[in-house]
C-alpha atoms as a PDB file:
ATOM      1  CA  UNK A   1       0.000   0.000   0.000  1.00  0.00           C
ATOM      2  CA  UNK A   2       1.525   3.338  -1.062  1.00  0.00           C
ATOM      3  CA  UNK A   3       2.281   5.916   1.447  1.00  0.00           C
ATOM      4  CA  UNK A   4      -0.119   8.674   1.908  1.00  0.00           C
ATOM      5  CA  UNK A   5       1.744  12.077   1.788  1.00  0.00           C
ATOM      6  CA  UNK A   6      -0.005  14.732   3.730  1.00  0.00           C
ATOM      7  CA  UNK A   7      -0.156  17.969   2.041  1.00  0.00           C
ATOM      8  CA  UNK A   8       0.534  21.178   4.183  1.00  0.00           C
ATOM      9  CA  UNK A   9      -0.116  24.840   3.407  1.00  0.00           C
ATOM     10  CA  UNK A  10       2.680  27.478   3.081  1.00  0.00           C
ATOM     11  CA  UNK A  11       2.056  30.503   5.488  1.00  0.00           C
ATOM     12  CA  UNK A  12       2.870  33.639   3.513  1.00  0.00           C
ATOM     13  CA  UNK A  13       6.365  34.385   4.785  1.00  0.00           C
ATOM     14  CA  UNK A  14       7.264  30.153   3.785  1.00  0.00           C
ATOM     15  CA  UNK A  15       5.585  31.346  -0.088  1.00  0.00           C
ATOM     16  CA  UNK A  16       7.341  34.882  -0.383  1.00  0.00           C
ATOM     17  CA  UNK A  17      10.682  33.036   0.571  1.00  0.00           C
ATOM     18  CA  UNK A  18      10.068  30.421  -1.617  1.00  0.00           C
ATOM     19  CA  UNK A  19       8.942  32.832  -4.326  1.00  0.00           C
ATOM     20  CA  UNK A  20      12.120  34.978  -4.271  1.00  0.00           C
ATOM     21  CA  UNK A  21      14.400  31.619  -4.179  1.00  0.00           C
ATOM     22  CA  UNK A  22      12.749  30.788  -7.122  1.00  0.00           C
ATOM     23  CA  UNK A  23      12.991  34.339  -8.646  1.00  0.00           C
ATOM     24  CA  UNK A  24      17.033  34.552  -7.993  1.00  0.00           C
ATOM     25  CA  UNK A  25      18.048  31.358  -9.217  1.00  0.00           C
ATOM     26  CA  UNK A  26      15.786  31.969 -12.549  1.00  0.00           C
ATOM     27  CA  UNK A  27      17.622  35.583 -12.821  1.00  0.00           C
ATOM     28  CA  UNK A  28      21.019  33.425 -12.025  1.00  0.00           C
ATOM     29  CA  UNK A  29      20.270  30.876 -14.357  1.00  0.00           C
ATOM     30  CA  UNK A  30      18.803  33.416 -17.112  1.00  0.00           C
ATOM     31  CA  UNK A  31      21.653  35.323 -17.310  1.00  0.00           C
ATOM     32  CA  UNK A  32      24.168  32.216 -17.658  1.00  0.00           C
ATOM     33  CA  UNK A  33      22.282  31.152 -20.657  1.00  0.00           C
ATOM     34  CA  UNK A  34      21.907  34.497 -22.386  1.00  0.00           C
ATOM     35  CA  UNK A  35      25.851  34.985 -21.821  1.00  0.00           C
ATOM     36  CA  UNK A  36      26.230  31.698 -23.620  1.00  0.00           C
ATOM     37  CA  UNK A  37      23.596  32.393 -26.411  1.00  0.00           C
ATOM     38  CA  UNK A  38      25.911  35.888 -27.034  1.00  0.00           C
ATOM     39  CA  UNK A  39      29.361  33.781 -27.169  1.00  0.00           C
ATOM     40  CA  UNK A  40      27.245  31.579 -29.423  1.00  0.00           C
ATOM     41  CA  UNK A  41      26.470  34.581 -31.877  1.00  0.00           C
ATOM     42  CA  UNK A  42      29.973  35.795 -31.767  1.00  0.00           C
ATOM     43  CA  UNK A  43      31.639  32.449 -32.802  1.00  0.00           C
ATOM     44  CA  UNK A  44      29.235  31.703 -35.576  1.00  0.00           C
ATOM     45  CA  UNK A  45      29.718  35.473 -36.677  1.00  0.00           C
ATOM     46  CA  UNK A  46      33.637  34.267 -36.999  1.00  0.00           C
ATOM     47  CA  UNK A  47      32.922  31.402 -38.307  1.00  0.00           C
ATOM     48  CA  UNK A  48      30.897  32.935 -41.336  1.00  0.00           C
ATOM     49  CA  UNK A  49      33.180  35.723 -41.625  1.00  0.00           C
ATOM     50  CA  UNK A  50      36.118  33.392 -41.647  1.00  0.00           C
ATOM     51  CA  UNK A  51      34.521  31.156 -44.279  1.00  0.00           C
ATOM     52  CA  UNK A  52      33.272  34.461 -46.680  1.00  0.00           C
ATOM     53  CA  UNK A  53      36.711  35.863 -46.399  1.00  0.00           C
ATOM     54  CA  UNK A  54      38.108  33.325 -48.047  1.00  0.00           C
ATOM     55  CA  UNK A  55      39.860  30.287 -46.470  1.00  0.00           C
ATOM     56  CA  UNK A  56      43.412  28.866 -45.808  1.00  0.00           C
ATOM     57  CA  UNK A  57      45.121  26.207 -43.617  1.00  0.00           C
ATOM     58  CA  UNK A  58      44.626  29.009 -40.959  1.00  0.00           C
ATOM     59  CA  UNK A  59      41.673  30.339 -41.300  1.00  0.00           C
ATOM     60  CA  UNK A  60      40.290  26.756 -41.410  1.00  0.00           C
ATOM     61  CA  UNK A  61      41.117  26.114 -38.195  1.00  0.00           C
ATOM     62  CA  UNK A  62      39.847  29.338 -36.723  1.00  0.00           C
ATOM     63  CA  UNK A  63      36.241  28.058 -38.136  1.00  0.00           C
ATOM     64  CA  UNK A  64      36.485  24.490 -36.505  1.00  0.00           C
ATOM     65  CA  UNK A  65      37.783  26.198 -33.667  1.00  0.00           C
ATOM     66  CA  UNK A  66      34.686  28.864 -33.169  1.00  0.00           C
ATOM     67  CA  UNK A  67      32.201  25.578 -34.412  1.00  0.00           C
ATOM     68  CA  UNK A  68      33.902  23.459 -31.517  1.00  0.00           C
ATOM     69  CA  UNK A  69      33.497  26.361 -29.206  1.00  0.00           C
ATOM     70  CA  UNK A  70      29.624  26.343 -30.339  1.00  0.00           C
ATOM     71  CA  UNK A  71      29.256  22.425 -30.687  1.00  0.00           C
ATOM     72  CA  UNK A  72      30.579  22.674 -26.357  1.00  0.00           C
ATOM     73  CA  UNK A  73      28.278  25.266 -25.221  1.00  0.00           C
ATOM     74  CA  UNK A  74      25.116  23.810 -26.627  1.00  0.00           C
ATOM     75  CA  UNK A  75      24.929  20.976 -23.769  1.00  0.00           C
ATOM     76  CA  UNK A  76      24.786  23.787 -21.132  1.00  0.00           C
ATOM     77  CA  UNK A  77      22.696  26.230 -23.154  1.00  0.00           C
ATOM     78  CA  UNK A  78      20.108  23.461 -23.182  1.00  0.00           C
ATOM     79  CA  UNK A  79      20.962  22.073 -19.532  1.00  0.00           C
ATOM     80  CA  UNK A  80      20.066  26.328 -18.293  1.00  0.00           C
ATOM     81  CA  UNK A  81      17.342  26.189 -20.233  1.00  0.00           C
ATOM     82  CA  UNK A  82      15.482  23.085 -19.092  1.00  0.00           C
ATOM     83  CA  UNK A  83      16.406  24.432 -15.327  1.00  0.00           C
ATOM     84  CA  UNK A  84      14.150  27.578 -16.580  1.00  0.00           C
ATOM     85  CA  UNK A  85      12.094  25.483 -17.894  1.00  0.00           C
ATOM     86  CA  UNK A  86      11.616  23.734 -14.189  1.00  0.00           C
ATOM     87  CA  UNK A  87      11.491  26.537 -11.724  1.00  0.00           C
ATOM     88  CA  UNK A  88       9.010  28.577 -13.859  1.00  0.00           C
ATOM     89  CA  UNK A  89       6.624  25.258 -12.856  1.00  0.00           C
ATOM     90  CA  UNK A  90       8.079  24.823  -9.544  1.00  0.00           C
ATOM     91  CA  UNK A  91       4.893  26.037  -7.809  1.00  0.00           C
ATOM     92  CA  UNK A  92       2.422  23.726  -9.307  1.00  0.00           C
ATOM     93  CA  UNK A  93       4.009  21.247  -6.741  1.00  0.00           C
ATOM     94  CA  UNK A  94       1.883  20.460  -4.024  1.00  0.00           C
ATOM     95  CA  UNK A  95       3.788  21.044  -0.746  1.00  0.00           C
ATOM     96  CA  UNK A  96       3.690  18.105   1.627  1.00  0.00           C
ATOM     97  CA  UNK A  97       5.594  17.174   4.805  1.00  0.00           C
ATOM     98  CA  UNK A  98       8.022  15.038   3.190  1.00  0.00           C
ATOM     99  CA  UNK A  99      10.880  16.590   1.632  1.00  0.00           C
ATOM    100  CA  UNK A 100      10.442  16.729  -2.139  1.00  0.00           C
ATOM    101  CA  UNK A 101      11.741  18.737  -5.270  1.00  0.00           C
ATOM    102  CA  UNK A 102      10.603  22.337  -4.700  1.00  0.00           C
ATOM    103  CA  UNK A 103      11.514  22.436  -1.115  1.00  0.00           C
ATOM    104  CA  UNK A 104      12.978  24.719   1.090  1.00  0.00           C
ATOM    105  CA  UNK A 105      15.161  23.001   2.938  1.00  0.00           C
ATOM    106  CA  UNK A 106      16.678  24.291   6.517  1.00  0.00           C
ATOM    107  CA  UNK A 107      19.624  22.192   7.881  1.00  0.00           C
ATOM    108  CA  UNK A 108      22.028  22.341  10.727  1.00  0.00           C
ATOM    109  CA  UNK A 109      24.680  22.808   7.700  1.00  0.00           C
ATOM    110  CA  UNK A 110      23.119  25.295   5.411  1.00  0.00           C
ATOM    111  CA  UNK A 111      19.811  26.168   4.120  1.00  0.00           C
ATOM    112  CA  UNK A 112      19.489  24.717   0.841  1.00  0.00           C
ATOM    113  CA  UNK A 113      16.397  24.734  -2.351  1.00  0.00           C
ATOM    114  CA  UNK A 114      15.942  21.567  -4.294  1.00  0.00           C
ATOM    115  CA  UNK A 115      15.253  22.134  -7.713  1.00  0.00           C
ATOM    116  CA  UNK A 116      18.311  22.585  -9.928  1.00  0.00           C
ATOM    117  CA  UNK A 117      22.188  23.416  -8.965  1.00  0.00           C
ATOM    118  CA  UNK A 118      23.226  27.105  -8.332  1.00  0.00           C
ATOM    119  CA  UNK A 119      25.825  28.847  -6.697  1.00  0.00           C
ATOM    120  CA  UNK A 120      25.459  30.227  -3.339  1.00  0.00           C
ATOM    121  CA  UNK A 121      22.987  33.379  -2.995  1.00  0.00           C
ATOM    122  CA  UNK A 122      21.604  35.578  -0.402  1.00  0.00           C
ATOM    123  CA  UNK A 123      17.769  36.044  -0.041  1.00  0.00           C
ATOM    124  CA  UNK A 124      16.687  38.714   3.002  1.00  0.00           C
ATOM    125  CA  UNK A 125      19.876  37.904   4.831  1.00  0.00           C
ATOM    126  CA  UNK A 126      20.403  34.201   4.513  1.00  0.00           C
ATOM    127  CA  UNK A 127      22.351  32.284   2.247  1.00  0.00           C
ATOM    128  CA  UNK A 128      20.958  28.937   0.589  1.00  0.00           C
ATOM    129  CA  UNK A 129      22.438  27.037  -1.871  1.00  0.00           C
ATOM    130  CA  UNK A 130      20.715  25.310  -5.071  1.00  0.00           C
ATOM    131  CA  UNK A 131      20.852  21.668  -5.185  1.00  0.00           C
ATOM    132  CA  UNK A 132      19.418  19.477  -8.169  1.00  0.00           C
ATOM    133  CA  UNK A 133      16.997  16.319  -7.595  1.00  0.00           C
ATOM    134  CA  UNK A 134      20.248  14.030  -8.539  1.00  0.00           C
ATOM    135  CA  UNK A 135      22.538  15.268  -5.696  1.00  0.00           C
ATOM    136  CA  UNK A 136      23.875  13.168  -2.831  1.00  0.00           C
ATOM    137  CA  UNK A 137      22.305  15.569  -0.292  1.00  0.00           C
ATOM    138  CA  UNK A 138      18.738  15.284  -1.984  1.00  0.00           C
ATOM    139  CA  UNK A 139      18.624  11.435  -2.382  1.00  0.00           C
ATOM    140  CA  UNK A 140      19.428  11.019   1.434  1.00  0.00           C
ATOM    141  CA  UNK A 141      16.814  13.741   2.289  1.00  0.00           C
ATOM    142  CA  UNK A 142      13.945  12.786  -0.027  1.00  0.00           C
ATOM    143  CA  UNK A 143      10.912  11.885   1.918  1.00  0.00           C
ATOM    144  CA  UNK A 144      12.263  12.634   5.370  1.00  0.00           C
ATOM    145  CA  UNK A 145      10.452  14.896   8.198  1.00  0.00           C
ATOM    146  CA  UNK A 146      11.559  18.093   9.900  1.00  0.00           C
ATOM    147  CA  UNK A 147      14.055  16.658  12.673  1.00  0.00           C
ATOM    148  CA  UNK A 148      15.375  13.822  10.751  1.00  0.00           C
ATOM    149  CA  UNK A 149      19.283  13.395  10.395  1.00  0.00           C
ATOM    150  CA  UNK A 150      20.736  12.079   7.109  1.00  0.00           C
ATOM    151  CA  UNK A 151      24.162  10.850   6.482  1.00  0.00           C
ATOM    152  CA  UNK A 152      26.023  12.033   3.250  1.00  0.00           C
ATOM    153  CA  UNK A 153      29.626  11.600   2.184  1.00  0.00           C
ATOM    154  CA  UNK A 154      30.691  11.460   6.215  1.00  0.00           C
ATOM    155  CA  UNK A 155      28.418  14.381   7.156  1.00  0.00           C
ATOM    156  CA  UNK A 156      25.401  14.072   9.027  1.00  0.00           C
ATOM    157  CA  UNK A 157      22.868  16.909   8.444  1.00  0.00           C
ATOM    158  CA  UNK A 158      19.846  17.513  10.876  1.00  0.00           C
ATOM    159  CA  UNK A 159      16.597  18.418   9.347  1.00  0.00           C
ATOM    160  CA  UNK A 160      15.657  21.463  11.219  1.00  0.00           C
ATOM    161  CA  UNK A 161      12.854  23.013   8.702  1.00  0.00           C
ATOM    162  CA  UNK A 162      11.431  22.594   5.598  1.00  0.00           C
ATOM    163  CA  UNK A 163       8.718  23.651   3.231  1.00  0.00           C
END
C-alpha cells in the first residue's frame, strides 16, 4: 500500500521566501544562458566571416575552432534552459511534509532549495544554496520529516525546517 503524503499549506512568509528563491536562481540561471547564447552569436559570426573571407590552412582552423566552441556550449545552453524550464513550474508542486523537489530546505549545515544546482545566494539575509533532484544531499533527504538526520559523504545533516 503506497504511502499517503499529507499535504501542508505554506504561510505567507514560507511562499514569499520560496517565491524569491525561485525568482534569484531563474535571474542566475537566465543570465548564464543568455551569456552563452551571445558567445554563441559571436563564434558563428567568426565562423561565417572566416569562411566568406576566403579560407586557408589558418583560417580553417579558426572556423572548426569557433564551431567546436559552439558544438561545447550547446549541452549547457540546453541544460540552463530546461532548469528555466523547471522553476518557472516549480509552484504547481503540491507542498507536503516530506521533503520533495521544490523544497525549502533548513539544515544544521546550510539552508538549501531543491530544484536545480546554483551557486550560493543571499535572499533577506540568509544564504541557501541550489541543489538538483540528482545530488547526494537530496537522495538522502527525499521523503524525510523536519528533525530527521541524514548521512552524506561522512556528514550528518539535521533536518531542522522545511517547506
Amino acid at each position: 500500500m503506497p504511502l499517503a503524503h499529507n499535504n501542508m499549506e505554506l504561510t505567507r512568509t514560507q511562499q514569499a521566501t520560496k517565491d524569491a528563491i525561485v525568482k534569484q536562481i531563474t535571474k542566475m540561471k537566465q543570465e548564464s544562458l543568455d551569456n552563452i547564447m551571445k558567445m554563441q552569436r559571436m563564434d558563428n559570426q567568426e565562423a561565417k566571416k572566416e569562411t566568406e573571407d576566403g579560407m586557408n590552412m589558418f583560417e580553417d582552423g579558426k572556423v572548426d575552432q569557433a564551431r567546436n566552441r559552439v558544438t561545447a556550449r550547446s549541452s549547457v545552453a540546453d541544460a540552463l534552459a530546461q532548469d528555466i524550464n523547471l522553476l518557472k513550474g516549480i509552484n504547481t508542486i503540491t507542498p507536503t511534509e516530506e521533503i520533495q523537489m521544490g523544497d525549502v530546505v533548513h539544515t544544521d549545515k546550510g539552508k538549501f532549495f531543491v530544484a536545480c544546482a546554483s551557486d550560493a545566494f543571499t535572499i533577506e539575509g540568509e544564504k541557501y544554496i541550489g541543489i538538483s533532484t540528482e545530488s547526494p544531499l537530496f537522495r538522502a533527504l527525499l521523503g524525510k520529516h523536519d528533525g530527521d538526520t541524514v548521512t552524506v559523504n561522512g556528514n550528518d545533516f539535521k533536518l531542522k525546517k522545511s517547506f
